[in-house]
Protein backbone atom coordinates (compact mmCIF):
# COMPACT_ATOMS: atom_id res chain seq x y z
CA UNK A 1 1.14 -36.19 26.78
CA UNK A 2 -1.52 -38.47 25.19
CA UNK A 3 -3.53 -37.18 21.64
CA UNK A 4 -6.08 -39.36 19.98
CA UNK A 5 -7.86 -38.78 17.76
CA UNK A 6 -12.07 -39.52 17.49
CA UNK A 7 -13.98 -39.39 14.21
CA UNK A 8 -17.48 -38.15 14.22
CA UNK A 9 -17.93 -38.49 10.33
CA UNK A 10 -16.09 -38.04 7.48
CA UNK A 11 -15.61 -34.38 7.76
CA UNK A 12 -15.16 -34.00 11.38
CA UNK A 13 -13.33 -35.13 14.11
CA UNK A 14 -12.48 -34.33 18.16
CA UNK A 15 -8.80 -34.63 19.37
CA UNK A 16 -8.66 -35.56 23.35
CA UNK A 17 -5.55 -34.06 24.58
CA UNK A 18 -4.36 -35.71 27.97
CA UNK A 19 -1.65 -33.36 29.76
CA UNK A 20 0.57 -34.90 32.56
CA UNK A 21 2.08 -32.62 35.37
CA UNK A 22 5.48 -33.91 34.03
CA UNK A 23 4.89 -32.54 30.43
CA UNK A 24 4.95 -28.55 31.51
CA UNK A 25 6.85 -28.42 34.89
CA UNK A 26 9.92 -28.35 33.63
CA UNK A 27 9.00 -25.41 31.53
CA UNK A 28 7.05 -23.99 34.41
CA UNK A 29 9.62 -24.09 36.84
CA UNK A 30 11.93 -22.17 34.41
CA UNK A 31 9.89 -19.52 33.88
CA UNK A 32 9.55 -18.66 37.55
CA UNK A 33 13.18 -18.69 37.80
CA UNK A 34 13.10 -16.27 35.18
CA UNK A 35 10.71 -14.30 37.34
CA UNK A 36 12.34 -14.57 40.34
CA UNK A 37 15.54 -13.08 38.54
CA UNK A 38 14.06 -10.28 36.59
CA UNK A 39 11.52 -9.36 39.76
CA UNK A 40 11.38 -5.62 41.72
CA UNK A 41 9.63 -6.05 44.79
CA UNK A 42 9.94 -3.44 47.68
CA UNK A 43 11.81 -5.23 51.01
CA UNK A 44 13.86 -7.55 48.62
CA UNK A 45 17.25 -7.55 46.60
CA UNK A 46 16.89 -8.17 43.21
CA UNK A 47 17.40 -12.09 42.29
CA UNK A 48 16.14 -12.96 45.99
CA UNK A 49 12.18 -12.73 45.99
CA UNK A 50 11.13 -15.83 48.10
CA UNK A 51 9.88 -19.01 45.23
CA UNK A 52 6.84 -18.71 46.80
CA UNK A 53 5.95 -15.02 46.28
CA UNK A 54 6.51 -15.52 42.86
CA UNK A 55 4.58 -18.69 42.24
CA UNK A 56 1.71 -16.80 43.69
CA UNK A 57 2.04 -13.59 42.46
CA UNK A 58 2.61 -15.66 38.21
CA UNK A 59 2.10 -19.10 38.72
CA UNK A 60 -1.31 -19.27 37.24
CA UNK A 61 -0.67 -16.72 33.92
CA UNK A 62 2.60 -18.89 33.70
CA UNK A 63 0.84 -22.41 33.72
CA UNK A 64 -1.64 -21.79 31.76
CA UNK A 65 0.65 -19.81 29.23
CA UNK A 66 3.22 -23.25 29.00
CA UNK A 67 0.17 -25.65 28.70
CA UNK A 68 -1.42 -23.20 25.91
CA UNK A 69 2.08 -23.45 23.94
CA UNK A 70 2.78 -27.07 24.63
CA UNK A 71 -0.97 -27.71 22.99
CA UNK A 72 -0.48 -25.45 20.23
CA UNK A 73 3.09 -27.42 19.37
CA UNK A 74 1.69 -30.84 20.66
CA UNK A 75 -1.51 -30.69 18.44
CA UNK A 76 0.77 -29.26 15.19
CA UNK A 77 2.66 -31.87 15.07
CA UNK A 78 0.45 -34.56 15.82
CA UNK A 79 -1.42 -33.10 12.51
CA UNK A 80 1.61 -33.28 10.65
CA UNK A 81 3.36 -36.48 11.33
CA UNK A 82 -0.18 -38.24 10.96
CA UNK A 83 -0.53 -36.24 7.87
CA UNK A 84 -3.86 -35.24 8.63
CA UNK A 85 -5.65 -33.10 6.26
CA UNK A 86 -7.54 -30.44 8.22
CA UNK A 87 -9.50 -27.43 6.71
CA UNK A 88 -8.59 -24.14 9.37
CA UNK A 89 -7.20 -25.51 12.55
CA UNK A 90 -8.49 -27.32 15.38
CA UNK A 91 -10.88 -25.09 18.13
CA UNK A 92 -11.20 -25.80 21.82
CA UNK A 93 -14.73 -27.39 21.86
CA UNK A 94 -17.23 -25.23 23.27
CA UNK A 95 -19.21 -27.90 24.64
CA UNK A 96 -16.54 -30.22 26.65
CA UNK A 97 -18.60 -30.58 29.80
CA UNK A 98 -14.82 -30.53 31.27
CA UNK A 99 -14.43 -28.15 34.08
CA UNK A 100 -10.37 -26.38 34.27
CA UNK A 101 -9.18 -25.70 37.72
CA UNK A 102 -5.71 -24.11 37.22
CA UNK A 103 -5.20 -23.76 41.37
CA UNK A 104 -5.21 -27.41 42.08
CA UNK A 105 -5.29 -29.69 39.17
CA UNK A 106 -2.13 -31.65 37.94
CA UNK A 107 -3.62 -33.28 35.07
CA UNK A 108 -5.39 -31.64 32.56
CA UNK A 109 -7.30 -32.86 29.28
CA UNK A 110 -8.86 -31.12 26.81
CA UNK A 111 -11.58 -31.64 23.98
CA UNK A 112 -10.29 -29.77 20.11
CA UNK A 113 -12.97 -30.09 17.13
CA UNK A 114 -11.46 -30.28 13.66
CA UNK A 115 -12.48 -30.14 10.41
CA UNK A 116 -11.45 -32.65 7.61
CA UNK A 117 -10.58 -32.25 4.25
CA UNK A 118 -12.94 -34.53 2.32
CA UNK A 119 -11.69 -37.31 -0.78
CA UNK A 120 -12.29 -37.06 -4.03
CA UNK A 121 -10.55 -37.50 -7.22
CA UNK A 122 -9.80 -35.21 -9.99
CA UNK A 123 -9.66 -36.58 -13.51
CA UNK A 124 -8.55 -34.15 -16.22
CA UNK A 125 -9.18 -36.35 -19.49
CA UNK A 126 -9.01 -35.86 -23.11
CA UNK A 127 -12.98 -36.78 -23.12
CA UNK A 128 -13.68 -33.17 -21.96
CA UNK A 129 -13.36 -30.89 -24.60
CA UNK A 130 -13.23 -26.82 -24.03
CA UNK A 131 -13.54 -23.91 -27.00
CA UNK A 132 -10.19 -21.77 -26.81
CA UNK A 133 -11.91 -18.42 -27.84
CA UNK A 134 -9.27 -15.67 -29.28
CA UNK A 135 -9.91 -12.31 -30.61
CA UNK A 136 -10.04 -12.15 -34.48
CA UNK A 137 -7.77 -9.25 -35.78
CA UNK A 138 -9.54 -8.47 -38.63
CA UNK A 139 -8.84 -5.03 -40.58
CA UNK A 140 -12.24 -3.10 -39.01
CA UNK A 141 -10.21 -4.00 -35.46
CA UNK A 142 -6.97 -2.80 -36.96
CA UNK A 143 -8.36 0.41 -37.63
CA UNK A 144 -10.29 1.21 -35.03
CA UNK A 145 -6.83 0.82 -32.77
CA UNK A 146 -5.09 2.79 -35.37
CA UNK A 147 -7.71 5.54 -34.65
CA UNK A 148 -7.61 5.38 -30.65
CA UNK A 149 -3.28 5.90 -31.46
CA UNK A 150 -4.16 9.36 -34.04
CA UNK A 151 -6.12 10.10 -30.90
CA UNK A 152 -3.63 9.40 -28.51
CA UNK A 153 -0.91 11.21 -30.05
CA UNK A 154 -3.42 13.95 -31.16
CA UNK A 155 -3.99 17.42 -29.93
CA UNK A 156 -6.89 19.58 -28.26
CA UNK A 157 -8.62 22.21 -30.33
CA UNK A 158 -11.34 24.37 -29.16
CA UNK A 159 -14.56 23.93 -31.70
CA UNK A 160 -17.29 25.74 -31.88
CA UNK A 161 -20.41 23.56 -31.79
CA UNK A 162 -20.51 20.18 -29.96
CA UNK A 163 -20.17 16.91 -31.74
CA UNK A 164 -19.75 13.35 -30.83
CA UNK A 165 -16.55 12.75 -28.06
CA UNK A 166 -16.13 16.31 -27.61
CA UNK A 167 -15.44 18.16 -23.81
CA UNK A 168 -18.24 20.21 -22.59
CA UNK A 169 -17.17 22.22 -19.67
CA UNK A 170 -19.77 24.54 -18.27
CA UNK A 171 -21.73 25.36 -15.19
CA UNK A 172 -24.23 23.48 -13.63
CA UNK A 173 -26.99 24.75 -11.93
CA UNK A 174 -29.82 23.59 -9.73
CA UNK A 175 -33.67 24.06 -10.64
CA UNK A 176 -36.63 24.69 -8.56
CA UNK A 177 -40.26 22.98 -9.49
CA UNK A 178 -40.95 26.11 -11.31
CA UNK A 179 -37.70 26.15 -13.49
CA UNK A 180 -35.71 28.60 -11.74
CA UNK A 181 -32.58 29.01 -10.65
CA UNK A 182 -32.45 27.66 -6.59
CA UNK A 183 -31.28 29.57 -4.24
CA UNK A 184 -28.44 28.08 -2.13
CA UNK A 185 -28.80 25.21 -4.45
CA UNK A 186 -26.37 23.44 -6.62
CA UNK A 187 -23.98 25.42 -8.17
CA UNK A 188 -20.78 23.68 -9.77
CA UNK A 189 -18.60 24.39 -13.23
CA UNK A 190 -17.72 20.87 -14.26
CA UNK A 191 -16.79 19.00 -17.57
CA UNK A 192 -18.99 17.07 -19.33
CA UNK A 193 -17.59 14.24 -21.93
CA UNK A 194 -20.00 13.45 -24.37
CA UNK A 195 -18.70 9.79 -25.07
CA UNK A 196 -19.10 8.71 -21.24
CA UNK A 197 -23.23 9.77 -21.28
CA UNK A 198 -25.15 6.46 -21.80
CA UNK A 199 -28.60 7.96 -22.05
CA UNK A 200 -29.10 8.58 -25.62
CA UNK A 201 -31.72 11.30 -24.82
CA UNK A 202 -29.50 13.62 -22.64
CA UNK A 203 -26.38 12.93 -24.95
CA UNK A 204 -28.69 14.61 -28.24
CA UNK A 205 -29.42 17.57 -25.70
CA UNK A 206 -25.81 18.15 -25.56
CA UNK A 207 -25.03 17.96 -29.05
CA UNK A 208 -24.93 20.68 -31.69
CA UNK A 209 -24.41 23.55 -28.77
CA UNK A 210 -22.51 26.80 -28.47
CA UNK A 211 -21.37 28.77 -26.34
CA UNK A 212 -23.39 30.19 -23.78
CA UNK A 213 -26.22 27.57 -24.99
CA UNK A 214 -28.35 26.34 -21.74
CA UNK A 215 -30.03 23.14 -21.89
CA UNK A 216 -31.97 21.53 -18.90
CA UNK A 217 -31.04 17.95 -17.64
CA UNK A 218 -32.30 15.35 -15.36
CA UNK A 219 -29.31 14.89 -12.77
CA UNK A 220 -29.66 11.31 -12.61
CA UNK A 221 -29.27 10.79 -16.72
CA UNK A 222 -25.64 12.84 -16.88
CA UNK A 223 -24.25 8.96 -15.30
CA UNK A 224 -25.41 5.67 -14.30
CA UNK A 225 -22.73 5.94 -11.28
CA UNK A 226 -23.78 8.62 -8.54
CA UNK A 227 -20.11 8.57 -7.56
CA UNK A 228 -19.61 10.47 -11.25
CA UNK A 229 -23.09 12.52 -10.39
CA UNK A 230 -21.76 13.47 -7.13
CA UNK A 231 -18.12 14.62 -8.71
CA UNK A 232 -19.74 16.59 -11.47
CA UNK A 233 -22.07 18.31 -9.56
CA UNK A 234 -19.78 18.91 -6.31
CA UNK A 235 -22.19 16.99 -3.94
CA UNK A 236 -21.79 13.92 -1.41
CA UNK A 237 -22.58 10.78 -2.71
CA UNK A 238 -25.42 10.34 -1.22
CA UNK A 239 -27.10 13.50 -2.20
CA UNK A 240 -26.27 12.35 -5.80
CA UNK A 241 -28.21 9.23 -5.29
CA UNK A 242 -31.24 11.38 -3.69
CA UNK A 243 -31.28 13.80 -6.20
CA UNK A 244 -34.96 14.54 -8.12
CA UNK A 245 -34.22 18.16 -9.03
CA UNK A 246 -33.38 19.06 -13.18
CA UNK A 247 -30.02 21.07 -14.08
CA UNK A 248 -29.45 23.82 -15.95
CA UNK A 249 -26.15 23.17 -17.98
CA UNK A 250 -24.61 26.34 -19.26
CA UNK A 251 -21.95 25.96 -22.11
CA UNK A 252 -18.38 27.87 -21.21
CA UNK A 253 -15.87 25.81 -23.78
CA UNK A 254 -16.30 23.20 -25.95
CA UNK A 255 -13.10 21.02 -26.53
CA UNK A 256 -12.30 18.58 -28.95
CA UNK A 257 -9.38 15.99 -29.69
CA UNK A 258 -8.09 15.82 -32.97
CA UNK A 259 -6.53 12.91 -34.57
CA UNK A 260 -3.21 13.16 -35.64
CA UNK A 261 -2.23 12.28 -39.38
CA UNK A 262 -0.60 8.43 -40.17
CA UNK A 263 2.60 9.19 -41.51
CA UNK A 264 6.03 9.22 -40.60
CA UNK A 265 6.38 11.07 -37.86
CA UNK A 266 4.19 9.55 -36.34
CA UNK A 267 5.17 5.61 -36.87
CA UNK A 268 9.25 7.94 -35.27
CA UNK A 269 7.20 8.80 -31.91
CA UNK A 270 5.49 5.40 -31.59
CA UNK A 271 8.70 2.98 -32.22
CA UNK A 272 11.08 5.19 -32.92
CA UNK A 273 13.05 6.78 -36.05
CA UNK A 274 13.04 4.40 -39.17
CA UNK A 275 11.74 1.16 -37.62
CA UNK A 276 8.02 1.87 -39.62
CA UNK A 277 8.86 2.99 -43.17
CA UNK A 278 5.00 2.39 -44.64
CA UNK A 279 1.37 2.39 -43.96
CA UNK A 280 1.69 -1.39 -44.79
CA UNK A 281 4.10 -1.81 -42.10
CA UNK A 282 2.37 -0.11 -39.03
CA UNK A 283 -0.49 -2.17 -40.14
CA UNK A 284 1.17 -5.05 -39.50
CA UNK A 285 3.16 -4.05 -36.50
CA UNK A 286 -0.53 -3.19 -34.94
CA UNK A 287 -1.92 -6.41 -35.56
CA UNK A 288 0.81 -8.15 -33.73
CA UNK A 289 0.78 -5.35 -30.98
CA UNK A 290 -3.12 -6.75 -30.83
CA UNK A 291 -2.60 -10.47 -30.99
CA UNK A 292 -0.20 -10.08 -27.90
CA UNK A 293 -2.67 -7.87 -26.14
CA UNK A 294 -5.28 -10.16 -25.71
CA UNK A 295 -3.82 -13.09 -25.56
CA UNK A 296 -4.54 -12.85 -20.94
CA UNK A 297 -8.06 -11.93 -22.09
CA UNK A 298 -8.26 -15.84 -23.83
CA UNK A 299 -6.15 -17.73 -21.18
CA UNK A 300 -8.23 -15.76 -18.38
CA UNK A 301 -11.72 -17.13 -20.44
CA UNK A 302 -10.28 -20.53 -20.93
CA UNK A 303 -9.51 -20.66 -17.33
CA UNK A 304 -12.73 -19.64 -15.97
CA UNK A 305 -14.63 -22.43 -18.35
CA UNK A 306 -12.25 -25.17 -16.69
CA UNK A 307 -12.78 -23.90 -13.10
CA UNK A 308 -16.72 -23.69 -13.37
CA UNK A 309 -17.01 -26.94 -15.45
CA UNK A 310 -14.48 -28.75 -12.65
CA UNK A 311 -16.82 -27.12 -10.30
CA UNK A 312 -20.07 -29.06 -10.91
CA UNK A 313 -18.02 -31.89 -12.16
CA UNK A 314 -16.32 -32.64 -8.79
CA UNK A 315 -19.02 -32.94 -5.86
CA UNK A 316 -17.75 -33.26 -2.39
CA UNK A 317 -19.42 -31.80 1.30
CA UNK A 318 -17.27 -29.22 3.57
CA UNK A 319 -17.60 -29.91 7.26
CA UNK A 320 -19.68 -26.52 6.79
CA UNK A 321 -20.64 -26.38 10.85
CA UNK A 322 -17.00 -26.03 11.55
CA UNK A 323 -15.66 -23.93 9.23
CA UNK A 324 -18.25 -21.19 10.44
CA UNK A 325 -17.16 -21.07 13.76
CA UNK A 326 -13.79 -21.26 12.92
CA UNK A 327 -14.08 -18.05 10.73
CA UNK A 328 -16.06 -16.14 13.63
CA UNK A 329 -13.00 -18.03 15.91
CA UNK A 330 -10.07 -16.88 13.87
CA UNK A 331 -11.25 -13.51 12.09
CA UNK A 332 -8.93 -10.38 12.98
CA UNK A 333 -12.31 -8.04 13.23
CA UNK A 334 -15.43 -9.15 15.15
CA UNK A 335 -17.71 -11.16 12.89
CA UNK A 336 -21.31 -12.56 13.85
CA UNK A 337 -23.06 -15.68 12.65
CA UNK A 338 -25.45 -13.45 10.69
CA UNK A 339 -22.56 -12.18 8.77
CA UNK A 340 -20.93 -15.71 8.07
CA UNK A 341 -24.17 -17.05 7.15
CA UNK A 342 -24.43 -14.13 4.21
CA UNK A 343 -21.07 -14.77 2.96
CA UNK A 344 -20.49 -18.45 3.64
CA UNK A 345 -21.58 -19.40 0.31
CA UNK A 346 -18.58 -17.51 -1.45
CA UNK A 347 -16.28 -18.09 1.05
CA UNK A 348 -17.38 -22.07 0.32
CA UNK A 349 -16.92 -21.87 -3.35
CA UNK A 350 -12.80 -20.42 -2.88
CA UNK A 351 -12.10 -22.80 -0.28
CA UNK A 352 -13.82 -25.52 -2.79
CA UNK A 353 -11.67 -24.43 -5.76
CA UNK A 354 -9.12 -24.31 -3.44
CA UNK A 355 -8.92 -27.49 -2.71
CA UNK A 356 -9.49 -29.01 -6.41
CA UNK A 357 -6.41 -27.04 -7.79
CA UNK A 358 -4.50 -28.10 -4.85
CA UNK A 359 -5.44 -31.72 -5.49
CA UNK A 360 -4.52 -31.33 -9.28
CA UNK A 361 -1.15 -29.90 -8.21
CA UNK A 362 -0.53 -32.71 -5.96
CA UNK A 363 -1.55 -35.25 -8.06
CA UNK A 364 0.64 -34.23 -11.35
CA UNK A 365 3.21 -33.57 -9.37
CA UNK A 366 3.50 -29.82 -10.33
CA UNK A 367 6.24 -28.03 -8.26
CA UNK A 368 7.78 -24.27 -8.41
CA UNK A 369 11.85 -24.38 -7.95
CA UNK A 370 13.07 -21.72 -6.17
CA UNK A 371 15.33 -20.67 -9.04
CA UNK A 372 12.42 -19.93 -10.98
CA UNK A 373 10.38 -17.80 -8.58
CA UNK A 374 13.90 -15.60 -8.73
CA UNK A 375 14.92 -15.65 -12.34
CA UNK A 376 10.96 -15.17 -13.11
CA UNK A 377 11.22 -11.91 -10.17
CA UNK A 378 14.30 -10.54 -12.35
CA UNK A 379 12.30 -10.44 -15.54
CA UNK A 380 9.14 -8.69 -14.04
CA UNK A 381 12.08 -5.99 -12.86
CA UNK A 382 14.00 -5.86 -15.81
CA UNK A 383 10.25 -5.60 -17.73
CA UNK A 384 9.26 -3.08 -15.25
CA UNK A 385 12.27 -0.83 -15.51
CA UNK A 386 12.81 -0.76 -19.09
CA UNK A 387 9.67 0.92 -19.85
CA UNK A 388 11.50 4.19 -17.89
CA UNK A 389 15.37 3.40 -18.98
CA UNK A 390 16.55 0.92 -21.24
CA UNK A 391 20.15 1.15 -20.23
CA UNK A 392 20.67 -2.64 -18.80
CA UNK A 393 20.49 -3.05 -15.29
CA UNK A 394 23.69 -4.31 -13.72
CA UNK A 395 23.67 -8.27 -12.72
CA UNK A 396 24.87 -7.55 -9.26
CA UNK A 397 22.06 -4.80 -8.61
CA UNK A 398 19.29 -7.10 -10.42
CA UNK A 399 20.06 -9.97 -7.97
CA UNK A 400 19.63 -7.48 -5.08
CA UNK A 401 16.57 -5.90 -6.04
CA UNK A 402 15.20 -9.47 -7.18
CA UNK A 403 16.22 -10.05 -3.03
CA UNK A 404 14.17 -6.93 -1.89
CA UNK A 405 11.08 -8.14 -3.52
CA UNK A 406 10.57 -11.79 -2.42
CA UNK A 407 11.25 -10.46 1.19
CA UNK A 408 8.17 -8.91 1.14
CA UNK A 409 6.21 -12.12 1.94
CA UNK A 410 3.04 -10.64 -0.01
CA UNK A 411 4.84 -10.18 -3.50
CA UNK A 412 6.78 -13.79 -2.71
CA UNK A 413 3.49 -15.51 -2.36
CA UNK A 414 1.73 -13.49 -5.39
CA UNK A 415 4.76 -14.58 -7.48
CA UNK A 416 4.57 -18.47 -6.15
CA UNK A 417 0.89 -18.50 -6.92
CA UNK A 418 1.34 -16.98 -10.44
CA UNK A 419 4.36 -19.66 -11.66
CA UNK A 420 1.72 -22.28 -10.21
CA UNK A 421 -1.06 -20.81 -11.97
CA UNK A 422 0.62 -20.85 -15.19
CA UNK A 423 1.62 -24.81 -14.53
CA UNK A 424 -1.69 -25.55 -14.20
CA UNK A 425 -2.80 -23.66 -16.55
CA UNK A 426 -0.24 -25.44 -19.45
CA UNK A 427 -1.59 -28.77 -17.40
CA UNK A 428 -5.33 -28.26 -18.59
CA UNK A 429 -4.08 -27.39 -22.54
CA UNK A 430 -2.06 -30.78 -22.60
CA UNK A 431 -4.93 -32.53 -20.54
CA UNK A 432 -8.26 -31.25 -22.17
CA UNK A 433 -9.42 -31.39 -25.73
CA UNK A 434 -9.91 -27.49 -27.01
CA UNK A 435 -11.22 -26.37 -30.09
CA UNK A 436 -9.95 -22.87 -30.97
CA UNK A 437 -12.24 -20.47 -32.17
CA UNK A 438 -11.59 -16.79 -34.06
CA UNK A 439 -14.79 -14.37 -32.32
CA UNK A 440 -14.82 -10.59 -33.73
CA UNK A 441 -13.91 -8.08 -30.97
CA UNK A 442 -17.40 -7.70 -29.62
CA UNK A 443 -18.38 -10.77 -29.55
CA UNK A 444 -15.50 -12.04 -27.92
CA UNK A 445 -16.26 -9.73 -24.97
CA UNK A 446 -20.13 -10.28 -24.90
CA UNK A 447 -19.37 -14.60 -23.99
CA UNK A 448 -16.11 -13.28 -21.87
């Protein structure tokens, strides 16, 4: 067998495959003995259908089933050895001009297109300087947490007249153009909650009722989300999104969560008996709680400003021609050309980032040992499990379940990509130049 290899341009590239009779006899001829063994034909003993019957009745599906594996393995290692950097794998070229006869050639070639990973450098310097935002725990933060946990750990009264985050449940029913009731229209009891309505409007209708209070609504102000609409009101989806007519909202029970008091008992349920004596002390137990909490939210921010700064930094062309048909080549569900064209350009910006962190990897020589992917799996189960029993798990029964879950190739490779995400990550802080900055709660979230 013969493979070279002809550039086009930088990105692309056409491997000529030359196949020799003498490169899949061998495994041809086996596999007709194998047929000729395993064969049931009427008039003959097992084991004794005539060579020839059997050549004619599988040669062909054999042939071209040995030349189709001895090019798969031929052209993988070729790749490899030459340590050729390819983007997807190589496709039979569609426009060869070469002409197969599986009945009477001996010698076969065949034409591959391939796609090239393109050069470029990556060059994480001190020069380029990044703001490290974090969340500023200040006391109005602090409270308002300390108010979502009386909440949390409150109870539910029944009130009287609606107020701000209270429960409205009630029916709902549908209008004509003349205000009344529809027949065979919309007729659903649902709960309303006061906090989720965004239109200020409709949330003031709802506010300061009793029971057996009816207000009128516009359907499409109780949510932004016709998914919510179409929950609330018992219709389809699509109905929701539709949907003109006004609502008569009749109150049934109004419901309302009250806080529960800061004191002791209450620091007891949260971390348990006599580990928060004061006020003082929850306080500060809270703000820690808080500066652990978002500490993803400011590595996840940090991260996104290096990967869209490397982004238009680094400029470099994919052999774009290519890697289309190879997606409408390779994809498990029929795609057309209309549909890769629509989502090439996000497809193109993963594969691009893709190939930058790869580089940087490569280039810093970060690696993941297996020993950490495992003692890093135990931790996540030890983690996971002690939120439902903090009796220690046994070594023996950690290492198995640690076993269980990196056989499932899915969690393996999640848990590979994390421990190099978080090399990479500790690679741009030692690389980069940050500034750290404090931002208040909302504005944090308004730049993240």
């Amino acid at each position: 067998m013969n493979i070279t290899q002809e550039n086009v341009d930088e990105l692309n590239a056409v491997l000529r495959v030359k196949v020799a009779a003498e490169d899949y006899l061998p495994k041809v001829e086996s596999a007709l003995k194998e047929h000729q063994k395993k064969a049931s034909i009427p008039g003959f003993r097992p084991g004794k259908v005539p060579t020839g019957m059997i050549k004619k009745m599988y040669g062909r599906s054999i042939l071209v089933e040995a030349i189709n594996k001895l090019l798969n393995d031929s052209l993988y290692n070729y790749i490899n050895e030459n340590k050729i950097e390819v983007l997807g794998n190589p496709l039979p070229k569609a426009d060869s001009g070469i002409h197969i006869d599986w009945d009477n050639q001996k010698d076969f070639e065949f034409l591959y297109e391939m796609g090239l990973a393109p050069k470029f450098n990556v060059d994480l310097s001190a020069k380029d300087k990044f703001t490290y935002k974090t969340v500023k725990i200040d006391e109005d933060l602090i409270n308002k947490y300390i108010s979502d946990i009386s909440k949390r750990y409150g109870k539910v009264e029944n009130v009287e007249v609606s107020g701000e985050g209270d429960l409205l449940n009630g029916d709902f029913v549908e209008l004509d153009a003349n205000g009344e009731i529809l027949p065979g229209g919309i007729f659903k009891t649902s709960p309303i909650f006061l906090d989720r309505i965004k239109d200020e409007a409709t949330k003031k209708a709802l506010t300061g009722l009793r029971k057996e209070d009816k207000v009128i609504l516009e359907a499409q102000k109780l949510s932004d989300n016709p998914v919510d609409i179409a929950s609330m009101l018992g219709i389809e989806k699509e109905a929701a999104e539709k949907l003109t007519s006004k609502i008569q909202f009749t109150v049934k029970n109004i419901s309302r969560l009250a806080g529960s008091e800061i004191n002791q008992e209450l620091f007891d349920k949260i971390y348990g008996e006599g580990t928060v004596t004061s006020t003082e002390e929850f306080k500060v137990k809270i703000k820690d709680e808080l500066s652990h909490m978002f500490v993803n939210d400011s590595e996840r921010k940090f991260y996104n400003d290096v990967v869209e700064y490397l982004m238009n930094k680094i400029n470099f062309d994919l052999p774009t021609g290519f890697l289309k048909r190879w997606i409408v080549a390779v994809n498990e569900k029929p795609v057309t050309p209309e549909q890769v064209e629509t989502e090439f350009d996000e497809y193109s910006k993963g594969l691009k980032w893709s190939l930058i962190e790869n580089k940087i990897i490569k280039d810093n020589g970060i690696q993941v040992a297996n020993e950490e992917i495992i003692d890093y799996t135990k931790q996540m189960i030890l983690e996971q499990f002690g939120k439902y029993d903090p009796t220690p798990m046994p070594e023996e029964e950690l290492n198995k379940t640690a076993q269980r879950v990196l056989s499932n190739k899915e969690e393996a490779k999640k848990i590979y990509e994390k421990l190099y995400g978080e090399k990479v990550m500790t690679l741009f802080k030692t690389k980069f130049t940050l500034e750290n900055q404090e931002l208040t709660y909302d504005d944090f979230f308004k730049k993240a």
